[in-house]
Protein backbone atom coordinates (compact mmCIF):
# COMPACT_ATOMS: atom_id res chain seq x y z
CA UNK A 1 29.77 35.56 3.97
CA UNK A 2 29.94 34.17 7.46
CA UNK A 3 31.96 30.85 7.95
CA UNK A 4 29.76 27.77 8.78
CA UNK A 5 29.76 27.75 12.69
CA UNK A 6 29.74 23.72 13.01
CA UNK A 7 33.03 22.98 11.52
CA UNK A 8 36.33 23.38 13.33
CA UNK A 9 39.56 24.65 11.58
CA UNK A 10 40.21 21.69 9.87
CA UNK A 11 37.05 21.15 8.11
CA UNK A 12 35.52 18.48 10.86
CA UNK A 13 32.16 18.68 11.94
CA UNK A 14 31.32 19.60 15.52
CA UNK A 15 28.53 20.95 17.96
CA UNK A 16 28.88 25.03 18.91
CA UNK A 17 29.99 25.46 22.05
CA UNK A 18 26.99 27.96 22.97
CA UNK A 19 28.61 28.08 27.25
CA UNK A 20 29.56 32.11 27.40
CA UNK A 21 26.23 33.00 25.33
CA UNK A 22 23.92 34.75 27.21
CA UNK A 23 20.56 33.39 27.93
CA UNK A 24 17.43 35.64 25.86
CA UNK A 25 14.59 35.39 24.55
CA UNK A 26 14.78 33.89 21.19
CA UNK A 27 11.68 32.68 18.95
CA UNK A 28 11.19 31.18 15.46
CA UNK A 29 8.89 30.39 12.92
CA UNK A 30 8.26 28.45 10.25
CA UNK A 31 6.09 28.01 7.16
CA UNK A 32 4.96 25.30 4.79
CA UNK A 33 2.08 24.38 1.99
CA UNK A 34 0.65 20.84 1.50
CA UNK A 35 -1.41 21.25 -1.89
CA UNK A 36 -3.85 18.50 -2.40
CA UNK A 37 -7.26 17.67 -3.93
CA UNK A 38 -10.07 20.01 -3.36
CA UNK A 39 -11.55 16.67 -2.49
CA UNK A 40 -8.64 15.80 0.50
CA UNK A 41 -9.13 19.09 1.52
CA UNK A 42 -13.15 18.90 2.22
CA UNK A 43 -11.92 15.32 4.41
CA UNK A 44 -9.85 17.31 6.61
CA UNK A 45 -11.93 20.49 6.82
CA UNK A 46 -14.98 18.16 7.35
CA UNK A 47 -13.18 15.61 10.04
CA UNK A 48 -14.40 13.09 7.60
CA UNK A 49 -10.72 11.26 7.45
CA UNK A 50 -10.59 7.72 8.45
CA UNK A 51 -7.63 8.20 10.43
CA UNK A 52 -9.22 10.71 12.90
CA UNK A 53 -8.76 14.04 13.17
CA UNK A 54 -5.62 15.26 11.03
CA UNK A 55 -4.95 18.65 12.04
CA UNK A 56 -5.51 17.90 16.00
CA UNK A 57 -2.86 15.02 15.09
CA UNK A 58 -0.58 16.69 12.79
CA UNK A 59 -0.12 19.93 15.63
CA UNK A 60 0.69 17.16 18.11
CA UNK A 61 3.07 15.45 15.57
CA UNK A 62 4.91 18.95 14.90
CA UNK A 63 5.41 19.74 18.82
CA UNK A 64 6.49 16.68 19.61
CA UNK A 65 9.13 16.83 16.77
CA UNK A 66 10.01 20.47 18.10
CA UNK A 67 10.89 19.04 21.15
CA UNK A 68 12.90 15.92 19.86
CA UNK A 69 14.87 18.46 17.33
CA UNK A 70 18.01 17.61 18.31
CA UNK A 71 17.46 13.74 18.29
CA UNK A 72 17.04 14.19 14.40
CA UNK A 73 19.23 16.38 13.62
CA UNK A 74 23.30 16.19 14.12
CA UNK A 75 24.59 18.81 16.34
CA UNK A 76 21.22 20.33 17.06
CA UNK A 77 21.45 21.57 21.12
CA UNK A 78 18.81 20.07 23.49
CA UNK A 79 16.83 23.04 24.58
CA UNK A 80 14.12 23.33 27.07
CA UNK A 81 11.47 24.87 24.74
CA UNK A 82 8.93 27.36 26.50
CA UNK A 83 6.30 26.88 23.97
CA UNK A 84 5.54 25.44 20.58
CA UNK A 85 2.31 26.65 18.42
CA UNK A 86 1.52 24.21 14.77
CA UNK A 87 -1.47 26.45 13.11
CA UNK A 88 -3.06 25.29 10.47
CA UNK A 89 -4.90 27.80 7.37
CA UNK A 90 -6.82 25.87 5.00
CA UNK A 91 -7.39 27.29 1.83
CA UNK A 92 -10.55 26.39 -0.36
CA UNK A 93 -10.05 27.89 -3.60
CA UNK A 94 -6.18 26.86 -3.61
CA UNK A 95 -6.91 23.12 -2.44
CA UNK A 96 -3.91 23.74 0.34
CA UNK A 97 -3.13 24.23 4.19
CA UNK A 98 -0.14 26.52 5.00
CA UNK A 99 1.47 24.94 8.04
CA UNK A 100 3.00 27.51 10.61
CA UNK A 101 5.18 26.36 13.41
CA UNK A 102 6.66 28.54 16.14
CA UNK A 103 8.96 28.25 18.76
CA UNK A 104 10.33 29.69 21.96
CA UNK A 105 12.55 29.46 24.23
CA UNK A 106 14.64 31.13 26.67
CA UNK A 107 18.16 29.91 26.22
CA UNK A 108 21.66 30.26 24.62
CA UNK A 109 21.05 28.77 21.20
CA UNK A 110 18.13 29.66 18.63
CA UNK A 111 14.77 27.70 17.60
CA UNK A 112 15.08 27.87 14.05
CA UNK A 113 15.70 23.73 13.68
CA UNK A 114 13.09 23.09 16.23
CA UNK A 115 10.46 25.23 14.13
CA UNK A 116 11.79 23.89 11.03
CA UNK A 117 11.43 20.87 11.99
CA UNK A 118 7.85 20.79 13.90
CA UNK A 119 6.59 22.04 10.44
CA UNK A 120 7.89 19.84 8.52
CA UNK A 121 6.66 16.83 10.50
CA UNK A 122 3.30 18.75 10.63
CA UNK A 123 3.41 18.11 6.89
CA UNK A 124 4.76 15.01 6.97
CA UNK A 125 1.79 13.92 9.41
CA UNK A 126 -1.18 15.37 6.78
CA UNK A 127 0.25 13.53 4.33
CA UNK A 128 0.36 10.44 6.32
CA UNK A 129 -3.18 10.35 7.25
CA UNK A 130 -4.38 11.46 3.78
CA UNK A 131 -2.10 9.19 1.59
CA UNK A 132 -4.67 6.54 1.04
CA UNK A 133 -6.66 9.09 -0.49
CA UNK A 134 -4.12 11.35 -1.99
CA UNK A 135 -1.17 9.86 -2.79
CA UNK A 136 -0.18 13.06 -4.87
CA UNK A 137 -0.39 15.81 -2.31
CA UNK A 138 2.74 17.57 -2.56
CA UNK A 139 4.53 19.72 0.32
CA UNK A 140 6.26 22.70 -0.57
CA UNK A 141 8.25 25.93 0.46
CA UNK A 142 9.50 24.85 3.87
CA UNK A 143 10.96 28.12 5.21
CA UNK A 144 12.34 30.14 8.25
CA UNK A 145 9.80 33.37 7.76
CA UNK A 146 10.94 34.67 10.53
CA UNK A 147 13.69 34.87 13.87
CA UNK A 148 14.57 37.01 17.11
CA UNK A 149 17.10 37.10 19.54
CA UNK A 150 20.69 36.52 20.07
CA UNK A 151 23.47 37.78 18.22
CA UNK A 152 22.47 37.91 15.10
CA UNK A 153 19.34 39.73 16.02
CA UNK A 154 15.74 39.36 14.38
CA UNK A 155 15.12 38.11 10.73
CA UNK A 156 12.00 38.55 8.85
CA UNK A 157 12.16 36.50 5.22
CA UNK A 158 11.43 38.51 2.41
């Protein structure tokens, strides 16, 4: 097993110095499931909500979070991102949307945090404009599905 690449010698946390990387292409994406009531679901599908228009707001909520990655989250690099895509795939007979968020960018560091995150706040957003209806919608199986460039090359999840 690798060592964890954000704490020094001693144990103390600290950000990667990423300066003799090379720059590449490097992408990520991420998935997600907000289950809900088939009722919720029709809402959404329908653009019925009384908050608007949830998926046009939650794929604005999950690239803006892409892009503020690394104001959330300690150590995360500030990247200049090259593109960010929040897709949204309802499913009727399941009562869910699967969330997918990917990210690119041509840098030194990867996009895995940046897709993690714009999915989760994708999810976090459908729930927010559905709660009054829904308080029990759940969000599950955040995960990297899949990763390419840099060193440690491309990773498809199983």
């Amino acid at each position: 097993m690798s060592r964890l690449t954000h704490l020094d010698a001693e144990g103390n946390a600290h950000m990667v110095d990423v300066s003799e990387k090379d720059v590449t292409s490097r992408s990520a994406t991420a998935k997600a499931l907000v289950e809900m009531q088939p009722a919720t679901l029709a809402l959404i599908r329908e653009g019925k909500a009384k908050k608007g228009d949830v998926i046009a707001t939650a794929r604005i909520a999950g690239i803006m979070a892409a892009k503020k990655t690394h104001e959330l989250i300690p150590l995360c690099h500030p990247l200049m991102i090259t593109k960010v895509t929040v897709d949204f795939a309802p499913d009727v007979a399941a009562s869910t949307i699967e969330v997918t968020a990917t990210v690119k960018v041509e840098g030194k560091t990867g996009v895995e945090m940046e897709a993690l995150t714009a999915c989760s706040v994708a999810c976090l957003t459908l729930y927010d404009m559905c709660k009054a209806v829904d308080r029990g919608m759940k969000i599950t199986n955040l995960r990297l599905v899949d990763k390419s460039g840099g060193k440690s090359g491309h990773f498809t999840a199983e």
